[in-house]
Protein backbone atom coordinates (compact mmCIF):
# COMPACT_ATOMS: atom_id res chain seq x y z
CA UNK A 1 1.40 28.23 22.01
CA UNK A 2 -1.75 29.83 20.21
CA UNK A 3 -4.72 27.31 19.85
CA UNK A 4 -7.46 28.69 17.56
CA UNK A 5 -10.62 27.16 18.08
CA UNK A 6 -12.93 26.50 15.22
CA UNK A 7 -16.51 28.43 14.47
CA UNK A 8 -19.47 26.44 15.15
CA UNK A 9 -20.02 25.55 11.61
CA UNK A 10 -17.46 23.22 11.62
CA UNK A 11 -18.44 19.22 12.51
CA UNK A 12 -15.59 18.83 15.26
CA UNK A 13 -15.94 22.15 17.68
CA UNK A 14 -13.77 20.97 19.70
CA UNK A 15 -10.64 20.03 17.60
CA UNK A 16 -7.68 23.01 17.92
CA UNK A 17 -5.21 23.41 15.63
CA UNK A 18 -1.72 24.51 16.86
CA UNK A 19 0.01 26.82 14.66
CA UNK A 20 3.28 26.21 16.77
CA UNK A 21 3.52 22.66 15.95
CA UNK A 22 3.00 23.03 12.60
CA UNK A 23 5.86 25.32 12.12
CA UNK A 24 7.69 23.06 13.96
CA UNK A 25 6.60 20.47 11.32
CA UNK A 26 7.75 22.18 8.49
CA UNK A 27 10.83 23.43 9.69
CA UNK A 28 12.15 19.67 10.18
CA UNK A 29 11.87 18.76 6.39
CA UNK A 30 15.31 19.06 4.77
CA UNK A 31 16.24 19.01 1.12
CA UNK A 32 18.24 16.22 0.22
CA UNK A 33 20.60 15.97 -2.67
CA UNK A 34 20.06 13.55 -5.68
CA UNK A 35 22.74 11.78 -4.64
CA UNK A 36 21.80 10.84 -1.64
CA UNK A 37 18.68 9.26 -2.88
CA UNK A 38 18.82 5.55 -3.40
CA UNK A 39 17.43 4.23 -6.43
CA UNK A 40 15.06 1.08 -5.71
CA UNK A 41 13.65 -1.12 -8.40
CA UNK A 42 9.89 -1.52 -8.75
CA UNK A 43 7.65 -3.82 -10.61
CA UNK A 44 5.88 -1.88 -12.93
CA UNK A 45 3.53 -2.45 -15.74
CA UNK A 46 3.37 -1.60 -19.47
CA UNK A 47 0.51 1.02 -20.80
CA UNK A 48 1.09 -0.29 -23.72
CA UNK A 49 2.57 2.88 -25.22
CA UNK A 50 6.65 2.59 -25.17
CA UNK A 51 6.92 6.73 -25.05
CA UNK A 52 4.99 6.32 -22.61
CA UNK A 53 6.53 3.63 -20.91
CA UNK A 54 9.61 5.69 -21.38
CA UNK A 55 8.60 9.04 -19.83
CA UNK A 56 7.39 6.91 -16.58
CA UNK A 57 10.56 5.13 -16.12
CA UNK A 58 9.83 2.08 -17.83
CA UNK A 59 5.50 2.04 -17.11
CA UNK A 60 3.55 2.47 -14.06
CA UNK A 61 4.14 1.31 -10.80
CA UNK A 62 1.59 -0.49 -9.23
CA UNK A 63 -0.13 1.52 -6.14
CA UNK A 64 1.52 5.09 -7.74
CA UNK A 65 -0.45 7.89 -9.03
CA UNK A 66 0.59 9.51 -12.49
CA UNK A 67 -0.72 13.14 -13.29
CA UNK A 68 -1.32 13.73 -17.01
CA UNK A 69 -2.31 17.33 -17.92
CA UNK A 70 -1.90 19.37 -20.84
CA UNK A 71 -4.38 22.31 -22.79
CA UNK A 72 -7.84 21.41 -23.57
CA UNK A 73 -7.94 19.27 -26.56
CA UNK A 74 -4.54 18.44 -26.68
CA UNK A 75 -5.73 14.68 -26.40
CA UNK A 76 -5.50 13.56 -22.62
CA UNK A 77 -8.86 11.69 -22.41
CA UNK A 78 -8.20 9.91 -26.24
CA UNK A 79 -5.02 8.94 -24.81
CA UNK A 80 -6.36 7.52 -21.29
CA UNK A 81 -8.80 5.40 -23.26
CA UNK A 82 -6.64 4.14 -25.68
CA UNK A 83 -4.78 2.53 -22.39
CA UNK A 84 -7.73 1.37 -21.31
């Protein structure tokens, strides 16, 4: 196991980071197939928009977190605030 131990800049000198384990971390994620995944139903609420409704599933979920991005000026921020 190969512990590397942080320069003195950092705030926690002490703290080591294994490599090891964190291979070992990502080598237990699996896929899993769409079919295995079971759909749940959540409450969610309207933005008032229904295409936007739509493309989230049917609005937002409470406690979720929705990226919006797009070119500059395409009209994210107009949108946002039209939600508001």
């Amino acid at each position: 196991m190969r512990n590397v131990e942080y320069s003195k800049r950092n705030p926690h000198p002490k703290f080591k980071h294994s490599f090891q384990n964190q291979a070992r971390a990502i080598s237990e994620i699996k896929p899993h197939k769409l079919s295995e995944i079971v759909h749940q139903e959540k409450d969610r609420f309207s933005t008032g928009f229904s295409e936007m409704d739509s493309v989230l599933g049917g609005g937002i979920v409470p406690g979720s977190v929705a990226l919006l991005a797009g070119d500059p000026g395409i009209g994210k921020s107009t949108l946002l605030l039209q939600m508001l």
